[in-house]
N, C-alpha and C. Protein backbone atom coordinates (compact mmCIF):
# COMPACT_ATOMS: atom_id res chain seq x y z
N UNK A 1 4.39 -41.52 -25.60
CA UNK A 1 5.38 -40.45 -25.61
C UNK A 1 4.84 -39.20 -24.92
N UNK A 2 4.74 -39.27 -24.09
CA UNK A 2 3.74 -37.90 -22.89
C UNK A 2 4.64 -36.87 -22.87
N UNK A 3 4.73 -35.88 -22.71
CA UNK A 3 5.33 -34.83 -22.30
C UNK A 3 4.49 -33.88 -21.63
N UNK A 4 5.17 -33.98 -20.59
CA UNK A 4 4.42 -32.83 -19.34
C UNK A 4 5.64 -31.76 -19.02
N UNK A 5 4.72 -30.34 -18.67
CA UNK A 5 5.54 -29.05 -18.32
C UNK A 5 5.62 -29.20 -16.98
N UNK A 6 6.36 -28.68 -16.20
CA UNK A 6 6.16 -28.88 -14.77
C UNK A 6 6.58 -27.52 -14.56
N UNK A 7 6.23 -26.14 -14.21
CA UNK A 7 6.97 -25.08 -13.84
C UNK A 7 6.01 -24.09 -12.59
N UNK A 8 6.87 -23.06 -11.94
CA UNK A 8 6.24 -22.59 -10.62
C UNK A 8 7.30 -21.38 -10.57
N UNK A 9 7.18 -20.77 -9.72
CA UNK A 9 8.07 -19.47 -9.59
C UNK A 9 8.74 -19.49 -8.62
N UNK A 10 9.47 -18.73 -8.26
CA UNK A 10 11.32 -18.87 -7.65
C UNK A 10 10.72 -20.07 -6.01
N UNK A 11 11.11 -20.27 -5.32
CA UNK A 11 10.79 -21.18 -4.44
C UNK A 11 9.38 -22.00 -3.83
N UNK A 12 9.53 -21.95 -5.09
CA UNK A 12 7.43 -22.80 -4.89
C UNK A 12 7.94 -24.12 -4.90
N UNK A 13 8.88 -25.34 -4.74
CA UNK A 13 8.87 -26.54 -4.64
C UNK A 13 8.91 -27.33 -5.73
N UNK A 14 8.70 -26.89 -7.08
CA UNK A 14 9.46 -27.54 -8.41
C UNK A 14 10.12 -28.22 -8.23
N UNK A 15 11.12 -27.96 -7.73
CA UNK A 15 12.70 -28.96 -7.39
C UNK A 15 12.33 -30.37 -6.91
N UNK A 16 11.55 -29.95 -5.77
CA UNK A 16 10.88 -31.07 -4.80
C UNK A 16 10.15 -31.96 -5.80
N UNK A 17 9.04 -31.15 -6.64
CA UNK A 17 8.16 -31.93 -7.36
C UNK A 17 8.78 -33.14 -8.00
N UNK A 18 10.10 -32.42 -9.44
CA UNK A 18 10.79 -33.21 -10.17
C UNK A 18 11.48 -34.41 -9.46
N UNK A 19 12.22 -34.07 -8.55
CA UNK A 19 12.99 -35.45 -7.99
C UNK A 19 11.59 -36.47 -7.52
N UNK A 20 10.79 -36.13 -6.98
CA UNK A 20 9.55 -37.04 -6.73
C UNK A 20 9.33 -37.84 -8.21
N UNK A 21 9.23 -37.49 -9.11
CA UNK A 21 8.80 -37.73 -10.28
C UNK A 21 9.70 -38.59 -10.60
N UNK A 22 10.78 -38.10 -10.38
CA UNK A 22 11.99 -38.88 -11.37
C UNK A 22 12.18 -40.06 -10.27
N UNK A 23 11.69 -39.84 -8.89
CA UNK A 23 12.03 -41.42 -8.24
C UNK A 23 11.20 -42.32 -8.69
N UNK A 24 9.41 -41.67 -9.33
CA UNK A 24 8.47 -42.62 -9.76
C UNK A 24 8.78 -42.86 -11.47
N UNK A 25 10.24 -42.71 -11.77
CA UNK A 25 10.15 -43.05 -13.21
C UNK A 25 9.85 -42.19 -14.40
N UNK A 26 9.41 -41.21 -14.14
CA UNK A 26 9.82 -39.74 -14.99
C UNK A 26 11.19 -39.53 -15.42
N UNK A 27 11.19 -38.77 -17.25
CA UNK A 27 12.41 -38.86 -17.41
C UNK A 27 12.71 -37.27 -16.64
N UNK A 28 13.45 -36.46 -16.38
CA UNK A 28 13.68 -34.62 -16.17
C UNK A 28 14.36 -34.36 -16.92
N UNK A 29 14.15 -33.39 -17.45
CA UNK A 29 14.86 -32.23 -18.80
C UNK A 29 14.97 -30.96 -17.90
N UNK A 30 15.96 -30.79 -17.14
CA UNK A 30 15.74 -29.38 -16.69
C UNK A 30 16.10 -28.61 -17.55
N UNK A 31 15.47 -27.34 -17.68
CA UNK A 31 15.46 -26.26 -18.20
C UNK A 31 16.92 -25.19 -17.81
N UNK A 32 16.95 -25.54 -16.37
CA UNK A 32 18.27 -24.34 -16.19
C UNK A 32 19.59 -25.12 -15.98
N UNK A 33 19.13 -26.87 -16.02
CA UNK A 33 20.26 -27.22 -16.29
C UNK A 33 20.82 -26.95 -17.97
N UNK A 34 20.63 -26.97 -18.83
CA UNK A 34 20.31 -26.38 -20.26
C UNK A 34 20.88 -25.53 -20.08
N UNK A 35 20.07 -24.19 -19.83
CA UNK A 35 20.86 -22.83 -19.98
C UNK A 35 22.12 -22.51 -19.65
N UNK A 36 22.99 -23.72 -18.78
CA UNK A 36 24.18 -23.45 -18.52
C UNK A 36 25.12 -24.22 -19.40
N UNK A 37 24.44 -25.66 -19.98
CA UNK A 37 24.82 -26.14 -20.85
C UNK A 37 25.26 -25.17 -22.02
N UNK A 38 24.20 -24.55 -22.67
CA UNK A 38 24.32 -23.66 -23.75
C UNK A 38 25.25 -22.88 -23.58
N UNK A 39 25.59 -22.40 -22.21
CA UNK A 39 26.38 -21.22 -21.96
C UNK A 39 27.73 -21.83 -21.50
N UNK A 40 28.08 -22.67 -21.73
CA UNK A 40 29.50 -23.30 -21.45
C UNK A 40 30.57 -22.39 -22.10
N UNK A 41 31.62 -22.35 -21.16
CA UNK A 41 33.37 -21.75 -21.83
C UNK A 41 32.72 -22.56 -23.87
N UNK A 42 33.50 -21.07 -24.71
CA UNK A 42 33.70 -21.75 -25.94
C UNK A 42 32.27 -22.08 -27.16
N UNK A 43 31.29 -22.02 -25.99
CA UNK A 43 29.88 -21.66 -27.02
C UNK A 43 29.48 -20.66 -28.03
N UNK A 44 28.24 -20.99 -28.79
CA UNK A 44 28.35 -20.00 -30.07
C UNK A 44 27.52 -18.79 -28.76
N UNK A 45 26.90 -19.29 -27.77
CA UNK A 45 25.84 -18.62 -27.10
C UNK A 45 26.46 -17.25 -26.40
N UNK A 46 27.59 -18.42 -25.73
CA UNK A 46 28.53 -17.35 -24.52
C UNK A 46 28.99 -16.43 -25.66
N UNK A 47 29.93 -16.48 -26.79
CA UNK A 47 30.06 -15.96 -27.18
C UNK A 47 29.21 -14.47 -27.93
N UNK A 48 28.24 -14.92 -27.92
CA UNK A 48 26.92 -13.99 -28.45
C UNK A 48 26.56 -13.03 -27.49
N UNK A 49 26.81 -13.68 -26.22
CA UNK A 49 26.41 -12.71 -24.99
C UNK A 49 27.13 -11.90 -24.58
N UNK A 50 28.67 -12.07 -25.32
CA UNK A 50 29.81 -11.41 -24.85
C UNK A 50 29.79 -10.16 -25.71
N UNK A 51 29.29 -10.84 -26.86
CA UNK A 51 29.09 -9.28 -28.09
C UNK A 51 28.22 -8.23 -27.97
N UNK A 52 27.09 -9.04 -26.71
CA UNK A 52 25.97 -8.45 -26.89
C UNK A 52 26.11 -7.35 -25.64
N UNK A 53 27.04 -7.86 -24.56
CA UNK A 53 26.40 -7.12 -23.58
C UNK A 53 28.18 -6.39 -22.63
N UNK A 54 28.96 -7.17 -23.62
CA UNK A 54 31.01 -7.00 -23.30
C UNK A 54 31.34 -7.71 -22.90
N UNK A 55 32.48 -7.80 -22.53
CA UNK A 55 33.48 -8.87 -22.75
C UNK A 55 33.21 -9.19 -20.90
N UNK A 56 33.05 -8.01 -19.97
CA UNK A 56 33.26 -8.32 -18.57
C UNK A 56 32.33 -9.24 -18.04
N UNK A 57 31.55 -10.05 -19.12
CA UNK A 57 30.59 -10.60 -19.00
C UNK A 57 31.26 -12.21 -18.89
N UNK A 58 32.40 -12.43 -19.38
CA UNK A 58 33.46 -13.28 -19.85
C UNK A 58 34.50 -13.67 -18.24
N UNK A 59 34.44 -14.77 -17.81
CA UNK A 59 35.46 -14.38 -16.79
C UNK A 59 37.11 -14.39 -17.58
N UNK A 60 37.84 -14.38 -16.84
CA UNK A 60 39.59 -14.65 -17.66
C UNK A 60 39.59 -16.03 -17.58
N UNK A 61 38.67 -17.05 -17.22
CA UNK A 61 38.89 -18.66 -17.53
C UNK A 61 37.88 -18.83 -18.69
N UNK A 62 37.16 -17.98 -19.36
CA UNK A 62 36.49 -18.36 -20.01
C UNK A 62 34.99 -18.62 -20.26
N UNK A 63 34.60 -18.74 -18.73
CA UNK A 63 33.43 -19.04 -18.34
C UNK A 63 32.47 -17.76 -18.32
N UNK A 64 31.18 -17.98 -18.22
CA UNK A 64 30.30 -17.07 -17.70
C UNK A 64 29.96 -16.48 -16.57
N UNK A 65 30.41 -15.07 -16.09
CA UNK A 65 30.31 -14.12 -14.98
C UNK A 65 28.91 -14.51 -14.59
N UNK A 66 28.22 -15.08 -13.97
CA UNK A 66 26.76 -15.38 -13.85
C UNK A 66 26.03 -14.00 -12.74
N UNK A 67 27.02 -13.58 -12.08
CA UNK A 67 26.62 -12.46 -11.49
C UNK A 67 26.83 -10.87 -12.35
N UNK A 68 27.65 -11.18 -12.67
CA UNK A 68 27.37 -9.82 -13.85
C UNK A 68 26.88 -9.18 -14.51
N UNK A 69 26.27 -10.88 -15.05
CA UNK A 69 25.28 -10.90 -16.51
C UNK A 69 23.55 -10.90 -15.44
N UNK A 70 23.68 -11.31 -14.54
CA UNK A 70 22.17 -10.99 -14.04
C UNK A 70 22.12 -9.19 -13.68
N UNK A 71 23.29 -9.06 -12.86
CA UNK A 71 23.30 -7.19 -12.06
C UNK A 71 22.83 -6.58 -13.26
N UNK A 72 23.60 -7.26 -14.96
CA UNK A 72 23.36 -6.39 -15.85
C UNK A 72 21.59 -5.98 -16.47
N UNK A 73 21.10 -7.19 -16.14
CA UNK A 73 19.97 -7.84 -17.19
C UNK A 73 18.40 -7.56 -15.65
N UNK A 74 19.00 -7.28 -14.58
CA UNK A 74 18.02 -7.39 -13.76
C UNK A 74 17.46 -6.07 -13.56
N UNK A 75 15.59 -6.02 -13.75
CA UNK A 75 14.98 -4.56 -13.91
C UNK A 75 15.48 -3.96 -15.01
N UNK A 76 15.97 -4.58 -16.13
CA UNK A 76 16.28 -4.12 -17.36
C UNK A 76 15.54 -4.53 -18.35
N UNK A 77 14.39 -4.65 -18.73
CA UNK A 77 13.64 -5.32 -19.80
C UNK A 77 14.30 -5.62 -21.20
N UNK A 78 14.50 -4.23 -21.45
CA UNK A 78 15.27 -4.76 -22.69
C UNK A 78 16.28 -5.56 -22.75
N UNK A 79 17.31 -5.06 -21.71
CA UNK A 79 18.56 -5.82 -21.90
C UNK A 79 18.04 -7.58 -21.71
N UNK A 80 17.09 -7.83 -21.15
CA UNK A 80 16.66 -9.35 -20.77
C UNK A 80 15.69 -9.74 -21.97
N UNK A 81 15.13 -8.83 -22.44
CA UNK A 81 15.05 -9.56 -24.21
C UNK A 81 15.71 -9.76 -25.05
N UNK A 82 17.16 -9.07 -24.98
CA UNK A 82 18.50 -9.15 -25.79
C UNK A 82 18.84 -10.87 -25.42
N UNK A 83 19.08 -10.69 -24.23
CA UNK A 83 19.61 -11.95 -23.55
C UNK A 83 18.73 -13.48 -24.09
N UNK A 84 17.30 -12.96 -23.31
CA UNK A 84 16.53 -14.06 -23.83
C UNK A 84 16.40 -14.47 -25.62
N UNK A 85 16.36 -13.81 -26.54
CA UNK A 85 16.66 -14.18 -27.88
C UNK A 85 18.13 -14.95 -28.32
N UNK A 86 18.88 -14.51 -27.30
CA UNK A 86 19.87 -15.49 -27.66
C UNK A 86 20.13 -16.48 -26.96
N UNK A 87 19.75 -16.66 -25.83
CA UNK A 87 19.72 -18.17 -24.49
C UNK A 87 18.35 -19.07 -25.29
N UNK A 88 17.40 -18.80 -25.70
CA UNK A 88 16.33 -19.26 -25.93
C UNK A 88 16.01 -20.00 -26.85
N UNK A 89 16.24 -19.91 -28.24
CA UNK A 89 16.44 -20.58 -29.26
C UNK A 89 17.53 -22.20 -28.68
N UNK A 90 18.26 -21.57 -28.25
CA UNK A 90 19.63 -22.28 -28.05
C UNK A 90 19.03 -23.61 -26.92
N UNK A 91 18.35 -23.05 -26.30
CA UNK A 91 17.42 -24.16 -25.29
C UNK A 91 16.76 -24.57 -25.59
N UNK A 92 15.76 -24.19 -26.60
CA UNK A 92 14.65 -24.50 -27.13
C UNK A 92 15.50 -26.03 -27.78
N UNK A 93 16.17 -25.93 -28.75
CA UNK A 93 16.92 -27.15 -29.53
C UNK A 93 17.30 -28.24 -29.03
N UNK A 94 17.92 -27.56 -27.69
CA UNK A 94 18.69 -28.83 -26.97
C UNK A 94 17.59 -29.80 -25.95
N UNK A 95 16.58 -28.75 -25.70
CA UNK A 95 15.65 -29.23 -24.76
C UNK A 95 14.93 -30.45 -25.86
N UNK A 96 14.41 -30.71 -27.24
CA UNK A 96 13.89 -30.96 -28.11
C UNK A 96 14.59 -32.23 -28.50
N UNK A 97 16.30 -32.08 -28.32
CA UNK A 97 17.23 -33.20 -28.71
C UNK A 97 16.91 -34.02 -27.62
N UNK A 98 17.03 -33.61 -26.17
CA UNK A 98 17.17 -34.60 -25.23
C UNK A 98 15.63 -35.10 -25.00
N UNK A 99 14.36 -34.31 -25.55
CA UNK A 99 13.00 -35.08 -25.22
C UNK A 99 13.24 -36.82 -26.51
N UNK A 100 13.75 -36.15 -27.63
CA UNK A 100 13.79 -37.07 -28.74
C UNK A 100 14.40 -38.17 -28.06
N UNK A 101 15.89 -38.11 -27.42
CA UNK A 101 16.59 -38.63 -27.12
C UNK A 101 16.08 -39.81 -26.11
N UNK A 102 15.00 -39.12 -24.67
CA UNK A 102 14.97 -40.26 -24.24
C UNK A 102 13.51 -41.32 -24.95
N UNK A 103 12.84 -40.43 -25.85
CA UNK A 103 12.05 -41.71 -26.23
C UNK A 103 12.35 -42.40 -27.58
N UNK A 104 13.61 -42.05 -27.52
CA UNK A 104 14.64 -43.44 -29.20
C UNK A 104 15.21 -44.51 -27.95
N UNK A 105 15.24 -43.76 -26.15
CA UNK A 105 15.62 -44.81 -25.77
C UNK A 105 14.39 -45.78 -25.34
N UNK A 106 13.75 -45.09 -24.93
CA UNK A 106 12.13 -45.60 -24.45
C UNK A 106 10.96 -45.36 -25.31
N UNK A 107 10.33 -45.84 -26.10
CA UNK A 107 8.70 -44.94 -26.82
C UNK A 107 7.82 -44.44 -25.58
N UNK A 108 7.59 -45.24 -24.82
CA UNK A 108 6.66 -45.14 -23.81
C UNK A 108 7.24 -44.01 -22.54
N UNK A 109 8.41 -43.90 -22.32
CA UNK A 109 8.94 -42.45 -21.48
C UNK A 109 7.93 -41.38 -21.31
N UNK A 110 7.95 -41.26 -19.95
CA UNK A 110 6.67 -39.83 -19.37
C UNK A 110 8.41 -38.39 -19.76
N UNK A 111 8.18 -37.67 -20.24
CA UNK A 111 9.48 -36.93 -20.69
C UNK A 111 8.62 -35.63 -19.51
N UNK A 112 9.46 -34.95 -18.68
CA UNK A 112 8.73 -34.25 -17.74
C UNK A 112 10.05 -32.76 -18.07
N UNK A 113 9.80 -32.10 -18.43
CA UNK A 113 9.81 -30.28 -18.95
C UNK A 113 10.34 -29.89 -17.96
N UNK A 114 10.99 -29.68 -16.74
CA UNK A 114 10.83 -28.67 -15.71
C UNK A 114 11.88 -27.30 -16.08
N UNK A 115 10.90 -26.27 -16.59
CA UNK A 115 10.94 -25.34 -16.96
C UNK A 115 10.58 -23.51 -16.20
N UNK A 116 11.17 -23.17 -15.62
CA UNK A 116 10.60 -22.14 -14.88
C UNK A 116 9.84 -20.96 -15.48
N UNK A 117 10.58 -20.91 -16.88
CA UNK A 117 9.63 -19.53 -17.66
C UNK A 117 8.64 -20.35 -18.77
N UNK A 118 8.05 -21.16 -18.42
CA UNK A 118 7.01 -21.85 -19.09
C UNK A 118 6.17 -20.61 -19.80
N UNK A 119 5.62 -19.64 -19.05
CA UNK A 119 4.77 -19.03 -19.43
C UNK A 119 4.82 -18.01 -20.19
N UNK A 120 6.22 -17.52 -19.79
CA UNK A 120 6.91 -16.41 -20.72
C UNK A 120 7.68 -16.72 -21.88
N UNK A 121 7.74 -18.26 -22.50
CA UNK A 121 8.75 -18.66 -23.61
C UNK A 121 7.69 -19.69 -24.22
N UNK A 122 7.02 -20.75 -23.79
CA UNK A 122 7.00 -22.01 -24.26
C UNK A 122 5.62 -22.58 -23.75
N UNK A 123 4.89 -21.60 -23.60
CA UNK A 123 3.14 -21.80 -23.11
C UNK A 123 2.90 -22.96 -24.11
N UNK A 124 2.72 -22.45 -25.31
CA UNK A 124 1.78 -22.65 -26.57
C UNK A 124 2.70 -23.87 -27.24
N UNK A 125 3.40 -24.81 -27.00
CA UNK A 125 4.63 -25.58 -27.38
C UNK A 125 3.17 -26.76 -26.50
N UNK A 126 3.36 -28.04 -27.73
CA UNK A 126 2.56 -29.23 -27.57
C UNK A 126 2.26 -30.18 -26.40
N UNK A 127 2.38 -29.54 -24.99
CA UNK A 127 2.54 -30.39 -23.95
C UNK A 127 1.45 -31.36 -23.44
N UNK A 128 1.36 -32.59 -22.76
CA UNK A 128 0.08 -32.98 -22.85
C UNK A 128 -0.52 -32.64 -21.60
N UNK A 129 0.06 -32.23 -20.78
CA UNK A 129 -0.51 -32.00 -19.35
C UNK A 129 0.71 -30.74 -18.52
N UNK A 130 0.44 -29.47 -18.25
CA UNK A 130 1.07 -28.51 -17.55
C UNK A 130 0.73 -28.62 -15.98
N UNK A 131 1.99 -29.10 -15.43
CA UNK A 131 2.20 -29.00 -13.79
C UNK A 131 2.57 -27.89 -13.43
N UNK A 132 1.85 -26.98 -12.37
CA UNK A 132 2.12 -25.82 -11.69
C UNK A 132 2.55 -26.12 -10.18
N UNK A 133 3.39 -25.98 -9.61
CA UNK A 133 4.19 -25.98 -8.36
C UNK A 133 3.62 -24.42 -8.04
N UNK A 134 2.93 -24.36 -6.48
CA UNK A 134 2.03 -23.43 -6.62
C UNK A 134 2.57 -23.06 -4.68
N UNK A 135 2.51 -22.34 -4.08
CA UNK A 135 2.74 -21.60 -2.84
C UNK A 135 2.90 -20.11 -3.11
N UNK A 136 2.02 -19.55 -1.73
CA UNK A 136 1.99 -18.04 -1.61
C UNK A 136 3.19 -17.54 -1.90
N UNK A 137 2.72 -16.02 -2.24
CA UNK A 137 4.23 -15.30 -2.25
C UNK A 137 4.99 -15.31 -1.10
N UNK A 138 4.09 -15.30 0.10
CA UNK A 138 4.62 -15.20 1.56
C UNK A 138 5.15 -15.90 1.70
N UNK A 139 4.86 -17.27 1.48
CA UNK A 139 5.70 -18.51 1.68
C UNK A 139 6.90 -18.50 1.20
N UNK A 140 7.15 -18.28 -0.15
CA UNK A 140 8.20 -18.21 -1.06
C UNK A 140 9.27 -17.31 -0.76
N UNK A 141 8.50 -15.67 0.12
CA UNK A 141 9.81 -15.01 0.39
C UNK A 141 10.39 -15.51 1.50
N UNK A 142 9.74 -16.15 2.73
CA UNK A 142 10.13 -17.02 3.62
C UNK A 142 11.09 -17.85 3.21
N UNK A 143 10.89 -18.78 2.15
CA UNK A 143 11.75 -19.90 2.12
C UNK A 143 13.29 -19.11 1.14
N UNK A 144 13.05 -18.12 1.38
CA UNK A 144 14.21 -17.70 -0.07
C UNK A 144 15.16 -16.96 1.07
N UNK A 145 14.24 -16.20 2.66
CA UNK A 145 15.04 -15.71 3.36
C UNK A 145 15.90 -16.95 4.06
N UNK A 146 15.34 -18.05 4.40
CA UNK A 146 15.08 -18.79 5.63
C UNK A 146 16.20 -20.20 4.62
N UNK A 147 16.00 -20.31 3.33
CA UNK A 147 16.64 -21.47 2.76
C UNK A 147 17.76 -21.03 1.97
N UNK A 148 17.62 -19.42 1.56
CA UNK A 148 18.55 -19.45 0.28
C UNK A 148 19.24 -18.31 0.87
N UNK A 149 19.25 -17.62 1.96
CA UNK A 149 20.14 -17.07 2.61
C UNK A 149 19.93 -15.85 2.11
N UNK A 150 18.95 -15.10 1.49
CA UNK A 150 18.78 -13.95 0.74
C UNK A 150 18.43 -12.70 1.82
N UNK A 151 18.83 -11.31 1.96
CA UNK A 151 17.75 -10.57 2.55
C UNK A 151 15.88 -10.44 2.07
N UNK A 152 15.76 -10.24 2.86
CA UNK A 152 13.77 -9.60 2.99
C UNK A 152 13.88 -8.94 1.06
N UNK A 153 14.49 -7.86 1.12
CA UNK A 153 14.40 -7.20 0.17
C UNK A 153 14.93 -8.02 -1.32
N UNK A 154 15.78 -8.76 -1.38
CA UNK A 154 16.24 -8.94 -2.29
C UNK A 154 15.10 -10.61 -3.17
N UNK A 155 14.97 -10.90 -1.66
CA UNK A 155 13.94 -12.09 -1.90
C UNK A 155 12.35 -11.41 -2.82
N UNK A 156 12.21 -10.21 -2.00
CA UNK A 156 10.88 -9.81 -2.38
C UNK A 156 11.07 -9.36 -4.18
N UNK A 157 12.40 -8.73 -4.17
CA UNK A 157 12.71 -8.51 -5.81
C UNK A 157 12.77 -9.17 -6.70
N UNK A 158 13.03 -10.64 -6.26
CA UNK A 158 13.54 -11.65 -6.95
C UNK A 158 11.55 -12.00 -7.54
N UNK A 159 11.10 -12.18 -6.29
CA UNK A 159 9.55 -12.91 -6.38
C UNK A 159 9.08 -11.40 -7.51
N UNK A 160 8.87 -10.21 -7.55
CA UNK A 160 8.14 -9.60 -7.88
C UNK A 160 8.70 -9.38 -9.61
N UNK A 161 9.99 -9.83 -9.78
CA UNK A 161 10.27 -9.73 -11.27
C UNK A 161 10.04 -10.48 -12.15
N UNK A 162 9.09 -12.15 -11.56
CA UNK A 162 8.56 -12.26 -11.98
C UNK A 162 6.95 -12.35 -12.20
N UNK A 163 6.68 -13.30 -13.28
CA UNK A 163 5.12 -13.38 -13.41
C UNK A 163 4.04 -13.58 -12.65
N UNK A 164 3.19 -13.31 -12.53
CA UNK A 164 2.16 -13.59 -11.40
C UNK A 164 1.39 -14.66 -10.66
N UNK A 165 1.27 -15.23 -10.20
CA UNK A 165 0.89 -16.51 -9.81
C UNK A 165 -0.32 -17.00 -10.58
N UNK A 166 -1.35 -15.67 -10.71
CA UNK A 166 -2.25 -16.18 -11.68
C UNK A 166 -2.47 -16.14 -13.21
N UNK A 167 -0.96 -16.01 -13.66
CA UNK A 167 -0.53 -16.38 -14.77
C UNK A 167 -0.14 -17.42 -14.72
N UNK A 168 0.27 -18.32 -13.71
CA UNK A 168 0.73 -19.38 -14.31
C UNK A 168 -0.35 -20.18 -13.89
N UNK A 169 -1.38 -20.04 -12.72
CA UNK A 169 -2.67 -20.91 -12.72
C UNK A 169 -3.12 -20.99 -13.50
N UNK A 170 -3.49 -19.91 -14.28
CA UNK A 170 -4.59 -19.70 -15.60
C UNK A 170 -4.27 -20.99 -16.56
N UNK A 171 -2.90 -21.31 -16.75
CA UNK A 171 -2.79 -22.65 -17.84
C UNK A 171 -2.55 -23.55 -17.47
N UNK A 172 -2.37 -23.76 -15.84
CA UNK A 172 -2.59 -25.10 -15.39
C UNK A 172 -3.62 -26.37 -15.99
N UNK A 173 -2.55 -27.27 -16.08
CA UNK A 173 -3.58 -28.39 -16.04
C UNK A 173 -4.08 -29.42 -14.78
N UNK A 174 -2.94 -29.02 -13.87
CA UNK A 174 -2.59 -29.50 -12.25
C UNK A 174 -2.25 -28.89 -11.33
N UNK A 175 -2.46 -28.62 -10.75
CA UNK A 175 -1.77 -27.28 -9.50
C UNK A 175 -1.21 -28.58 -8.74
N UNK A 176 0.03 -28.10 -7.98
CA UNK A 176 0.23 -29.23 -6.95
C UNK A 176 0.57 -27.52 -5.85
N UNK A 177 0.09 -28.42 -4.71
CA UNK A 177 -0.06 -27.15 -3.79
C UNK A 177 0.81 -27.30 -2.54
N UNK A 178 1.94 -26.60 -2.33
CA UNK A 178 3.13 -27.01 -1.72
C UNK A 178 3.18 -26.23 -0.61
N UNK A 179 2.51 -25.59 -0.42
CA UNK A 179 2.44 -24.86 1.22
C UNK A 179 2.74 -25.67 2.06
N UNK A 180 2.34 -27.09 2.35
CA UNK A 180 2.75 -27.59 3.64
C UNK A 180 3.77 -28.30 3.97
N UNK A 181 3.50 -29.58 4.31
CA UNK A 181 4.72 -30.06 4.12
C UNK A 181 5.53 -30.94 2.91
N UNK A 182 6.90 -31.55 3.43
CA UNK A 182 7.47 -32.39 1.62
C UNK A 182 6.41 -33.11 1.98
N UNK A 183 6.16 -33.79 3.25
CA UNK A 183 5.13 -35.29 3.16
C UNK A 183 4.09 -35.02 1.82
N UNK A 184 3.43 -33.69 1.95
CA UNK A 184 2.33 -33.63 1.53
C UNK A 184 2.17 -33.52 0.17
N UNK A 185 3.42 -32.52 0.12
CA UNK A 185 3.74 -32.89 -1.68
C UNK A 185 4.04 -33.81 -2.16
N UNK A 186 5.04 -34.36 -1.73
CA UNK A 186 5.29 -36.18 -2.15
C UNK A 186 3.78 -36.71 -2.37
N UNK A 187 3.09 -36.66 -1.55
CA UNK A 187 1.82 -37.61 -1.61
C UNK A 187 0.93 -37.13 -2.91
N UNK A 188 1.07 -35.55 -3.00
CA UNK A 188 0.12 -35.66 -4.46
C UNK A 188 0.28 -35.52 -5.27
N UNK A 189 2.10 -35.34 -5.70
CA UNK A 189 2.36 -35.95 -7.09
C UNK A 189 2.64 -37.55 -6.68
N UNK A 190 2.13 -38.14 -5.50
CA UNK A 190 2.37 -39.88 -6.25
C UNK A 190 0.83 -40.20 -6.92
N UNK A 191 -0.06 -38.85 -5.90
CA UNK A 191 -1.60 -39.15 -6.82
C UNK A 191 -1.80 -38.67 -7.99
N UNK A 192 -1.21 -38.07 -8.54
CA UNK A 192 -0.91 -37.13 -9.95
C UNK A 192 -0.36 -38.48 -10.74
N UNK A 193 0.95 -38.95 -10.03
CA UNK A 193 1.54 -39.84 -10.62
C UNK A 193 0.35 -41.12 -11.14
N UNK A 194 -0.34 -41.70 -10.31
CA UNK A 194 -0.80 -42.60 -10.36
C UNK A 194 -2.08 -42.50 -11.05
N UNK A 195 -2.45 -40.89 -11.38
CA UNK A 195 -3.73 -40.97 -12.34
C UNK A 195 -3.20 -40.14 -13.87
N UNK A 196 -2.23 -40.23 -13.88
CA UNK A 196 -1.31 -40.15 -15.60
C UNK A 196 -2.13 -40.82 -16.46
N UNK A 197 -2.14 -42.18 -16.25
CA UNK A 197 -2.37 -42.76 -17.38
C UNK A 197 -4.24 -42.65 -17.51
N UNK A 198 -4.83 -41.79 -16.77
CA UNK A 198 -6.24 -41.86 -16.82
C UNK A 198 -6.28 -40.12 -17.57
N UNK A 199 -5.20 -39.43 -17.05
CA UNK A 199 -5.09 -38.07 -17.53
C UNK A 199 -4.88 -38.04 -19.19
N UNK A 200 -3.90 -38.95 -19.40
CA UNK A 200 -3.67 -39.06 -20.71
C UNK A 200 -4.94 -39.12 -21.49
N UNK A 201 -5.53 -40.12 -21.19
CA UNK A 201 -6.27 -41.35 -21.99
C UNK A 201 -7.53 -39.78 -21.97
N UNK A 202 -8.01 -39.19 -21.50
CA UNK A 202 -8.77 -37.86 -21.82
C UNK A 202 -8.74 -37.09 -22.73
């Protein structure tokens, strides 16, 4: 029953990592697929967020303003500890149901975390091995101008609000190092992949 973290900061190649994983048979639990789960039209969550922060947070279908609620919560500390106490718990549970879930279907299931605020929520939570998806900041504001259509500035805001790169090395148990190319990442989570069961057994 393994459970590995897999997390990295805004365009470090996570994404890339997980689907690699999950083609070699990894189960994925995403993390921000979750948070939207939780936050569905009609939740106790959405609803909590609506009390917490108004209603314009609410679209008129019901759903969650996802741009609203970030303009609101971004460079706002507090308001993003308001937020996070109530998204968090709520993930924490569901993330916990679906690890249970796939090993009642499998015992033996590698259950793989991919979690982006690993470090800021869920460090100290029982994992047996923490994957870091790791590239420069330079790189990252590159790929955020160049892939995600962002300006210079907004990319650089995005990278600097969060945590530091050598916060999330520091608890590595794996760095996978994604500067170059997919070839190259592919290739060393299939070597990651393929020394699991020697990682474990440690």
């Amino acid at each position: 029953m393994p459970l590995i973290a897999l997390t990295g900061g805004i365009a470090s190649g996570k994404s890339t990592i997980a689907a690699r994983l999950k083609a070699a048979g990894a189960v994925i639990v995403d993390a921000d697929a979750l948070v939207r789960e939780v936050q569905r039209p009609g939740s106790p969550v959405l609803a909590e967020i609506g009390a917490a922060f108004g209603s314009e947070m609410i679209t008129e279908d019901g759903a969650l303003d996802r741009a609203a609620l970030g303009a609101r919560v971004f460079g706002d500390d507090d308001a993003l500890a308001r937020l996070n106490a109530i998204v968090h718990p709520a993930v924490r549970r569901e993330s916990e149901r679906r690890f249970r879930e796939a090993w009642e279907e499998d015992p033996a299931a590698v259950v793989v975390y991919d979690v982006p605020l690993l470090v800021e929520a869920r460090a100290d939570d029982p994992w047996d091995l923490i994957v870091v998806a790791h590239a420069a900041s330079d790189t990252r504001l590159r790929r955020l101008i160049d892939l995600r259509g962002m300006t210079e500035a907004d990319a650089a805001a995005r990278i600097a609000a969060q945590i530091s790169d050598a916060q999330r090395l520091a608890i590595a148990d794996v760095v996978i190092d994604t500067e170059g190319s997919i070839d190259e990442t592919h290739r060393q989570v299939d070597d990651f992949w393929a020394s699991l069961p020697d990682r474990l057994a440690n």
